[in-house]
Structures are given as C-alpha cells and as structure tokens.
Protein backbone atom coordinates (compact mmCIF):
# COMPACT_ATOMS: atom_id res chain seq x y z
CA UNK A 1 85.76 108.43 90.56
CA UNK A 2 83.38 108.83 87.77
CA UNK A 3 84.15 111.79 85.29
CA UNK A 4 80.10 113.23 86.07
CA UNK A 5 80.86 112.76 90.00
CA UNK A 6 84.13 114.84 89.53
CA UNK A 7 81.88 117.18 87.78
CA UNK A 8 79.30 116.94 90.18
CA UNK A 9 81.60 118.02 93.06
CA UNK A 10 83.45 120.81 91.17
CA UNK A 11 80.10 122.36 90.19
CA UNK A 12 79.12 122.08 94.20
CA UNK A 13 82.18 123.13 95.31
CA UNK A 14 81.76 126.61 92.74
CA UNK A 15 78.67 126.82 93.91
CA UNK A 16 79.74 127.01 97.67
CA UNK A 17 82.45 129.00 97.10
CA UNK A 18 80.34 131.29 95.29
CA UNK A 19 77.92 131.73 97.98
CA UNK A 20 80.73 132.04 100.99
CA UNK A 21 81.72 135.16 99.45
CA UNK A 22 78.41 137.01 100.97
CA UNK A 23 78.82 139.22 103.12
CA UNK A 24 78.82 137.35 106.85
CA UNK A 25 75.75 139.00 107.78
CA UNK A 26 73.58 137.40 104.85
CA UNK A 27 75.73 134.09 105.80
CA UNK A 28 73.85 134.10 108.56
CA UNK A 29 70.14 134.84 107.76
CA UNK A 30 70.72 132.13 105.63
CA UNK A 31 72.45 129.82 108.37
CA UNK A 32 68.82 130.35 110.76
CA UNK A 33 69.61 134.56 111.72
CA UNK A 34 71.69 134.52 114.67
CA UNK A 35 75.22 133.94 115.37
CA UNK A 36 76.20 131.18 117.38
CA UNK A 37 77.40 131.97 120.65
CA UNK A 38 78.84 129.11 122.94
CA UNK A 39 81.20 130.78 126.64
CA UNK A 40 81.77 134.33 124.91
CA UNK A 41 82.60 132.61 121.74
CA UNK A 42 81.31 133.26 118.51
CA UNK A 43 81.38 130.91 115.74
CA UNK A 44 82.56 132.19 112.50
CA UNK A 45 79.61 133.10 109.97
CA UNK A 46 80.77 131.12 106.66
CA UNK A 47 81.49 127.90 108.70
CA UNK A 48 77.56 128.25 110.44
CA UNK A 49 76.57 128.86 106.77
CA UNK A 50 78.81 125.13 105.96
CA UNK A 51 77.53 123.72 108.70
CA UNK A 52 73.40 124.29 108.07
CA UNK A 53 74.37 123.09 104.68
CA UNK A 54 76.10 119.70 106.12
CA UNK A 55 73.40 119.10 108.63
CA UNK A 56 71.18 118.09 105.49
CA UNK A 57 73.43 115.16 105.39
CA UNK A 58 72.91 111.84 106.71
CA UNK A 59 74.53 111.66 110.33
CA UNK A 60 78.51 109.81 109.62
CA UNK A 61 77.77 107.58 112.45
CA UNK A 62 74.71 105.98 110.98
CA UNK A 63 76.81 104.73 107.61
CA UNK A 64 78.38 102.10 106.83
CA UNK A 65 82.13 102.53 106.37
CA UNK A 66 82.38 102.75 102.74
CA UNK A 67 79.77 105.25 102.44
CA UNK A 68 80.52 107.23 105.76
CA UNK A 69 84.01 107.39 103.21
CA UNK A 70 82.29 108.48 100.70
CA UNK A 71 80.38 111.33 102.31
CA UNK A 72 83.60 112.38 103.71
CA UNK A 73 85.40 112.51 100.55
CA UNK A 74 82.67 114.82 98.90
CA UNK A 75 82.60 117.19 102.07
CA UNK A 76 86.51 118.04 101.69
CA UNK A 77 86.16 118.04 98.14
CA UNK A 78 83.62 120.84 98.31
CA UNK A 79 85.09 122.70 101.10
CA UNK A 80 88.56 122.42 100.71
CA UNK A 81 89.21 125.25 97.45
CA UNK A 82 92.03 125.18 95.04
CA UNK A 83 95.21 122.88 95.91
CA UNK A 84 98.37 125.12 96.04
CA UNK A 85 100.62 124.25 93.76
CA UNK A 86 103.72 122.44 94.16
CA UNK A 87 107.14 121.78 92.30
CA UNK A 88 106.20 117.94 92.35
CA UNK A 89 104.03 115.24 94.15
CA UNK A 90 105.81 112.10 94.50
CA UNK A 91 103.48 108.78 94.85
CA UNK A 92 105.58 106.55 97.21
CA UNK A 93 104.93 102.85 98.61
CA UNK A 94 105.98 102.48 101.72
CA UNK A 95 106.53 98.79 103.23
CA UNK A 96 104.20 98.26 106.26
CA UNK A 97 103.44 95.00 108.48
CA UNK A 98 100.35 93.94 107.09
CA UNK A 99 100.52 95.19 103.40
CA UNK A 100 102.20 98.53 101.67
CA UNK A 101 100.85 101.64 102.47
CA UNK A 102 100.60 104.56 100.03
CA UNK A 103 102.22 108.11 100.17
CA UNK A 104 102.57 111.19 98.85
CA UNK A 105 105.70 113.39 98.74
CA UNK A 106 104.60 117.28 98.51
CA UNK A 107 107.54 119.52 96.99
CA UNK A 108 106.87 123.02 97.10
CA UNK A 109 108.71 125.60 94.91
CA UNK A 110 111.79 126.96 95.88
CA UNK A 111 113.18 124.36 98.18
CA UNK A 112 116.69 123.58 98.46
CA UNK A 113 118.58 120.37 99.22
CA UNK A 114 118.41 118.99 102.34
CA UNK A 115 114.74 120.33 103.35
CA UNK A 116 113.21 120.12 106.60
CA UNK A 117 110.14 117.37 106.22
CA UNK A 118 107.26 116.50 108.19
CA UNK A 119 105.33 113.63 108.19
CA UNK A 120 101.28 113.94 108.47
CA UNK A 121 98.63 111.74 109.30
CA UNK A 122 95.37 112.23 108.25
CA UNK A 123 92.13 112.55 110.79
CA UNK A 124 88.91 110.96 110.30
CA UNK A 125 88.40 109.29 113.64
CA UNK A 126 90.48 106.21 112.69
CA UNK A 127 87.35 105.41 110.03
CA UNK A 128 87.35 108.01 107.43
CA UNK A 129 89.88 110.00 105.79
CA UNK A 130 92.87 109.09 102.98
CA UNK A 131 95.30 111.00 101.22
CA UNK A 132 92.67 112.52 98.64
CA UNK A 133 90.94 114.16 101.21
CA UNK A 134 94.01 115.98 102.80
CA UNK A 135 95.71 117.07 99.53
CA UNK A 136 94.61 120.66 99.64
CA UNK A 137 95.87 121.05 103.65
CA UNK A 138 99.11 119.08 103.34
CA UNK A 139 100.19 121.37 99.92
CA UNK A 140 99.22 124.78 102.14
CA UNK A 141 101.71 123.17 104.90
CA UNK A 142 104.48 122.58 102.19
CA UNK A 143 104.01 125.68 100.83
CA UNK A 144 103.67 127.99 103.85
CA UNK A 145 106.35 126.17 106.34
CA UNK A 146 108.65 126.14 103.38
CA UNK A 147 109.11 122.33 104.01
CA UNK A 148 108.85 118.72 102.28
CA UNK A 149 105.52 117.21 103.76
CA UNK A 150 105.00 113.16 103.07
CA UNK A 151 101.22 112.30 103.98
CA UNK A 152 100.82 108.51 104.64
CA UNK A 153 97.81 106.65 104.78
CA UNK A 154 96.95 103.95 107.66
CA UNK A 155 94.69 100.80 107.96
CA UNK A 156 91.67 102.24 109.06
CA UNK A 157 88.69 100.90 111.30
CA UNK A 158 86.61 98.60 111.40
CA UNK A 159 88.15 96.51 109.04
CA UNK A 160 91.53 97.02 111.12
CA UNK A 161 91.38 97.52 115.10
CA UNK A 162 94.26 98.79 117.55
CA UNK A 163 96.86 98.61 117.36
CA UNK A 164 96.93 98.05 113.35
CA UNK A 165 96.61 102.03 113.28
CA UNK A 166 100.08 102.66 115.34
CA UNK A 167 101.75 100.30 113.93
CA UNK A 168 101.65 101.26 110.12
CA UNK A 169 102.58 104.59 111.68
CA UNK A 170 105.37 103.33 113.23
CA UNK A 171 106.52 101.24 110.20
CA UNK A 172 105.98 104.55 108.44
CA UNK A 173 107.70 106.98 110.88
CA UNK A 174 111.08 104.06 110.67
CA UNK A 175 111.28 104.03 106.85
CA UNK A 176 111.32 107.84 106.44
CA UNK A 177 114.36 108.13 108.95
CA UNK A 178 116.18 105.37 106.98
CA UNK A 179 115.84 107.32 103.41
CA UNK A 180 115.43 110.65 104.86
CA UNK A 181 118.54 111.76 102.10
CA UNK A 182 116.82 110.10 99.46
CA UNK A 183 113.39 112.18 100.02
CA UNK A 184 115.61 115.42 100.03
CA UNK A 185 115.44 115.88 103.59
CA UNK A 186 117.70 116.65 106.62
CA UNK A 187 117.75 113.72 108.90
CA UNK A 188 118.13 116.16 111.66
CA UNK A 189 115.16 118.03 111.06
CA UNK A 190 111.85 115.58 110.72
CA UNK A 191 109.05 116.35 112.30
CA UNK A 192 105.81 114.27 113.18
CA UNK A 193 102.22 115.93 112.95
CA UNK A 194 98.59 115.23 111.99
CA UNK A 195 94.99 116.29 112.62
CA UNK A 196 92.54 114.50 115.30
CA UNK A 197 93.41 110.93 114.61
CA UNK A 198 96.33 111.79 112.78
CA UNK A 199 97.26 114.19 115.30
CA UNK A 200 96.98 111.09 117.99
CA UNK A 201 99.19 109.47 115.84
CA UNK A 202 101.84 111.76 115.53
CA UNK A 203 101.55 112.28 119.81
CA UNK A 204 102.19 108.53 120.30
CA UNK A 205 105.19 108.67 117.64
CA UNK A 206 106.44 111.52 119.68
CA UNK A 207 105.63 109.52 123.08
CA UNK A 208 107.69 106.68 121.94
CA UNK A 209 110.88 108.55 120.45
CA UNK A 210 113.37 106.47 119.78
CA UNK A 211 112.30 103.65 121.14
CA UNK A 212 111.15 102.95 117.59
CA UNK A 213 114.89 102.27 116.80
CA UNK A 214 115.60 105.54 115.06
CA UNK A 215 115.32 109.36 115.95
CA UNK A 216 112.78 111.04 117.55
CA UNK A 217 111.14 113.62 115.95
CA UNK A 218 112.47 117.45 116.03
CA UNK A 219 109.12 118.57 116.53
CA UNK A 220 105.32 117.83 117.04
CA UNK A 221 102.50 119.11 115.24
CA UNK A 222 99.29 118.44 116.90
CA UNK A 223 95.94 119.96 115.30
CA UNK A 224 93.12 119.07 117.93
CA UNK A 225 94.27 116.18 118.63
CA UNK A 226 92.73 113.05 120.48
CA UNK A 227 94.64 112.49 123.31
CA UNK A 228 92.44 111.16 126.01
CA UNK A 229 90.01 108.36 125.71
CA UNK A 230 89.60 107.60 129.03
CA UNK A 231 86.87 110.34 130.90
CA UNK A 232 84.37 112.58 129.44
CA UNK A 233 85.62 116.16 129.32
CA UNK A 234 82.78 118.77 129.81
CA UNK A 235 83.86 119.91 126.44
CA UNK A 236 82.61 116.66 124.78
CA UNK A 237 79.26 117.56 126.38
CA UNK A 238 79.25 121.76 125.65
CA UNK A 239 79.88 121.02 122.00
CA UNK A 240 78.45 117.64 121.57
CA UNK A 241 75.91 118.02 118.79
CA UNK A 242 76.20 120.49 115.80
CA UNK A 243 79.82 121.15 114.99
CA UNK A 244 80.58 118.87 112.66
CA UNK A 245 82.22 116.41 115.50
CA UNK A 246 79.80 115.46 117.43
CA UNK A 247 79.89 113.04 120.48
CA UNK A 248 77.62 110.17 118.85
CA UNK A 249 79.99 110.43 116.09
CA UNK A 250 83.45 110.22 118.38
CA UNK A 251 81.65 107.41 120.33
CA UNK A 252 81.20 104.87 116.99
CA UNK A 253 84.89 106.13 116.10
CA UNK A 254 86.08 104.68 119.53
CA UNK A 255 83.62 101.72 119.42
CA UNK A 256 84.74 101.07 115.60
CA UNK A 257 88.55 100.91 116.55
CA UNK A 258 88.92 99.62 120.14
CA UNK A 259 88.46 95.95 120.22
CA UNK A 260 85.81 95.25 123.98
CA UNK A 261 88.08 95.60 126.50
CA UNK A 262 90.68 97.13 125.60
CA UNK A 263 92.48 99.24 128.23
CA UNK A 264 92.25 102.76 127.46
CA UNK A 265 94.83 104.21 129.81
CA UNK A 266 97.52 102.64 127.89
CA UNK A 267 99.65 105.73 126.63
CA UNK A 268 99.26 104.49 122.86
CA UNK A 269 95.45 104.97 123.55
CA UNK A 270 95.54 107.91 126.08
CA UNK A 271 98.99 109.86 125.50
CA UNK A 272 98.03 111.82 128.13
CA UNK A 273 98.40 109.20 130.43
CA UNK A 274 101.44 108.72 130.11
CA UNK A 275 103.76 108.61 133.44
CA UNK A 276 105.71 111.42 131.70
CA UNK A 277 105.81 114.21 129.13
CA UNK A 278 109.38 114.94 129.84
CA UNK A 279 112.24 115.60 126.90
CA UNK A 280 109.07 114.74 124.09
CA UNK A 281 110.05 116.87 121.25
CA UNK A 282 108.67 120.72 120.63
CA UNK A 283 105.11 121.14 120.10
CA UNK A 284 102.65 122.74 117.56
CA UNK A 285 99.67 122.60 119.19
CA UNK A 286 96.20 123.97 117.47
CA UNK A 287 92.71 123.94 119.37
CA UNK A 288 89.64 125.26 118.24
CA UNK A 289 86.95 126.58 120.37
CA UNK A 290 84.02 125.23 119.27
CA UNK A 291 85.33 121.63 119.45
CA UNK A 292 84.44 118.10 121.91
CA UNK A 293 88.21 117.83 122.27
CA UNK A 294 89.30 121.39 123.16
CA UNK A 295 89.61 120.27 126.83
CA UNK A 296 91.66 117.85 126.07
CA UNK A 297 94.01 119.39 123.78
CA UNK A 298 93.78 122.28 126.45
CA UNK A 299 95.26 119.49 128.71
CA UNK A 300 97.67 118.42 126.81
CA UNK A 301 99.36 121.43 126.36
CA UNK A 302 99.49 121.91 129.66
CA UNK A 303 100.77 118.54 130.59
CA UNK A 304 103.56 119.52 128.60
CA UNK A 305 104.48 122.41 129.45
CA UNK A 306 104.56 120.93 133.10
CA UNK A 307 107.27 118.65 131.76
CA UNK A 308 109.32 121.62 130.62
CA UNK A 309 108.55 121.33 126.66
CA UNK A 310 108.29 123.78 124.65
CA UNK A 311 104.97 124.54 123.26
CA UNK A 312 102.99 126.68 121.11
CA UNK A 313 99.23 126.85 121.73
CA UNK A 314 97.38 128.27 118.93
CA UNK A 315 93.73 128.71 120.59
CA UNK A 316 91.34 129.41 116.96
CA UNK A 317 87.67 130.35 119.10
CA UNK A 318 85.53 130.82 116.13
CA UNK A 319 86.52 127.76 114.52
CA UNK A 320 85.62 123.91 114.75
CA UNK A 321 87.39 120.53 114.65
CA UNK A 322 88.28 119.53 111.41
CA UNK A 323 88.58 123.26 110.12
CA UNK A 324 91.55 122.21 107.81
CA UNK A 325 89.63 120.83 105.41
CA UNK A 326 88.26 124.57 105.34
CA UNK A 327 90.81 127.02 103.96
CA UNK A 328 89.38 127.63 100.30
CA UNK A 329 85.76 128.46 101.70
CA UNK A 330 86.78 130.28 105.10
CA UNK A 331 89.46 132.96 105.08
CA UNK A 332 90.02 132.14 109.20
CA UNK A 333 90.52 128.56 108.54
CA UNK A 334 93.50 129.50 105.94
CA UNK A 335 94.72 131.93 108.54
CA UNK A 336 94.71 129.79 110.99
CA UNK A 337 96.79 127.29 108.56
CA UNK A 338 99.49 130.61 107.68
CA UNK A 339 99.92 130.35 111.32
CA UNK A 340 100.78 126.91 112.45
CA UNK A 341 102.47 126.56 109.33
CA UNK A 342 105.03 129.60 110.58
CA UNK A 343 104.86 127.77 114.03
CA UNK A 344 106.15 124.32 112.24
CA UNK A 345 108.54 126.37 110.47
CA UNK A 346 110.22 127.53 113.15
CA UNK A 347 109.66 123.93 114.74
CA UNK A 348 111.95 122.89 112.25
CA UNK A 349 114.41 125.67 111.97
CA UNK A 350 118.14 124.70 111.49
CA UNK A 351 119.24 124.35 115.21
C-alpha cells in the first residue's frame, strides 16, 4: 500500500469517525430519516448511517476478485477504529499443502505462561478477507478474553475451490497442536473460532475433532456463521438486499468456491448436516438480527443444544453480519465484542 492510499484511508476513516459521534437522531436524517425496522427490530442508527455511506459503492459481487479485495480492505480500514494494543505480534509461516500460509500471533499485556489460545479464521465469503483486514477484531479478542489469538490466512476463491479452503485449515489447526508450548499456550486449552466463512471453518474443525490426528478443540467460537448451504432460509430472503450481506453477494461467494456439482450436504459444506452434533466441543455462538444467515445460525444452535452441548447464544438484533469489523465506529458492535470475548473466556477457563 501506497503511503497517499494509507493517507487516504486514515483521513476517511477520521472523517467517519468524526461524523459517527452525532447524536443517533441526526445519524439518521442523514441515513434517509427513519429508522429501519425489520420483525420488531430496529437497526442501530450509526451502522444505517455506514451503511447509506457503503451503498455508494460498487456492488462486491460485480468485481473482480482483486478489486472486490480491495474494496474490502478499505471498508475495514475505515470502519474498524484504533487497533488495541498488544505486548507483541508475532508474523508466523505456517506449512500448508499447497504452499505456506501466513499468521499472526496476537500477545496481549499481562499474560502469563501457558495462555489459553484460539485460533481465528477470517470471513469474507471464502473470496475476500486476509489478516490486514481482521487485525483490529482479533487484538480486541486477545485483549478482552485475556488469551493468545493466532489469525491464519487460507487460499481463497476463485483462484482455489473446495476443499483447498478446509484443508489449509486443517493443516493449520494440526501445526498449532504440535507447537502449542512453543506459542506460549496450554495444549489443553485451544480453541477454534472465526466469523462467517471463518466461522464455517472453525464449525467443520470442530465437526471433525480429532479425527485430524490431534485434539479437538476446548471450545467453538462461531460469529454468524455459514453453516447451511443447502436450502434457502426465509432469513436469506427478509434481509436479502441492504445489509451489507446481501443474497446476490452470498450467491457469487457459493458459485466462486463450489466447483458445479459439488454435493452440498456433505458436512464439510453443510455442518449442519451432519448425522450428529453430539460430544462437539462448547460453543460461542453470535447472531445478529439483521442478517441472511440468522436462521441458520439460529439452527445451529439449536442443533446443538439437541445434542447436549453446551452453548451460548448471543442474539445482537440491531446489528448486521460482519459487525466485527465495526467496533471503533459503533459502540454496540464493541459491546457486542466485550461480550463474546467474556463468553470465549470462560470457553477456555482452566477446567
């Protein structure tokens, strides 16, 4: 990146921070005049305000990769505030099966030896997203869950299909067990999470347990995650245009990633298909209302807790999918964040 495009986003990303910090009401004269309301929700005011500002934008969907990339790096640049800040940030290589993948290590202050860790994937529909773009929410998780986070990147779409996606996560998920001591970490307390894609990711990892030749994780941090590509959920058609994710958008994800006929039942596609939810490890699990996969995520939890797991669903109603990327422009999104991160915490908790 350019030194006048770094300049270019910190002087939009004052700007919009700047202007959040009206009161709500003016938010939303300036958002159109009237609140959104969707089923006796009501969205929050600053992310209407974001969102009028995005929908200038060209749609993702109608880019081409790199740029789609591009557009997605300036949105969480701009939206995303100041990173917390951390004791150190480790840049790791981690082997995978088609070429090494690159990781960061996030070290908050004050941690002692033999730290709980989780391991995050990012979202971004399996075609957008990278470690950049999740620096701000991984460092609030570090911070806030009092916990060693490692965010690894994946091959992304189209220029990798299924399974190249799992199986970098897998290689990923395998390496961390094996030097779990040399990271810092307790080998008895890793846990597995993500957002949307990433929050697929870290469902399959969890499906499979140890399977993958080493330990399953402790526990399961899933931020609206993807879980079902095999029906269409009323929810993909209630929110389908306007928040951000929209359904033209999750149907070139799908189309970008799953080679033609590729069964979508199979549990690494659809972990809620899978024949059974029983023993998986303790979940986090984070829905917002105004999103196409709330049903989903509604029905994972459930699932779950049918199969006797623990689970905590954190239901955020004024919020949208991808509101992560949100906490230095909208004081619910970093609430929201406080929260799962205390939920993870205890996730993680000596046993």
């Amino acid at each position: 990146m350019t030194f006048w495009l770094r300049l270019l986003r910190r002087i939009e990303a004052l700007v919009i921070g700047l202007l959040v910090r009206l009161p709500e009401s003016w938010l939303r004269v300036l958002s159109g005049g009237r609140p959104v309301r969707i089923g006796g929700r009501t969205l929050d005011g600053r992310i209407q305000f974001i969102l009028r500002l995005i929908s200038r934008e060209p749609a993702m969907e109608s880019l081409p990769a790199p740029r789609a990339r591009q557009q997605y790096n300036r949105l969480c640049a701009v939206v995303g505030g100041k990173p917390r800040a951390m004791a150190r940030i480790d840049r790791l290589t981690i082997p995978g099966p088609a070429r090494p993948l690159a990781a960061r290590l996030y070290v908050p202050e004050g941690l002692g030896p033999a730290a709980p860790l989780l391991v995050f994937f990012h979202g971004g529909g399996f075609v957008v997203g990278d470690l950049d773009d999740y620096e701000v929410p991984c460092r609030l998780l570090a911070d806030e869950a009092r916990c060693l986070v490692l965010s690894a990147e994946y091959r992304l779409a189209p220029e990798d299909v299924f399974p190249a996606q799992s199986e970098d996560a897998e290689a990923v998920w395998r390496w961390v067990a094996a030097h779990a001591a040399e990271l810092g970490a307790d080998p008895r307390r890793i846990g597995i999470g993500g957002d949307s894609a990433g929050g697929h990711i870290a469902a399959v990892i969890s499906l499979l347990g140890d399977r993958l030749g080493v330990p399953a994780p402790r526990h399961q941090l899933l931020i609206y995650p993807s879980v079902d590509m095999t029906r269409p959920w009323r929810s993909l058609e209630t929110y389908a245009q306007g928040f951000l994710l929209t359904r033209p958008m999750i149907d070139h994800f799908m189309a970008s990633v799953l080679p033609p006929g590729t069964d979508t039942t199979n549990p690494r596609i659809t972990p809620l298909a899978a024949e059974s939810h029983a023993g998986l490890p303790g979940a986090t699990l984070v829905l917002a209302g105004f999103d196409p996969l709330q049903d989903q995520g509604e029905a994972y939890g459930e699932a779950l807790a049918a199969a006797q797991v623990p689970v905590n669903v954190l239901m955020y109603e004024s919020l949208i999918h991808g509101f992560i990327s949100f906490p230095g422009t909208v004081p619910a999104a970093e609430q929201a964040m406080r929260e799962m991160a205390a939920s993870l915490r205890r996730g993680l908790a000596p046993a």
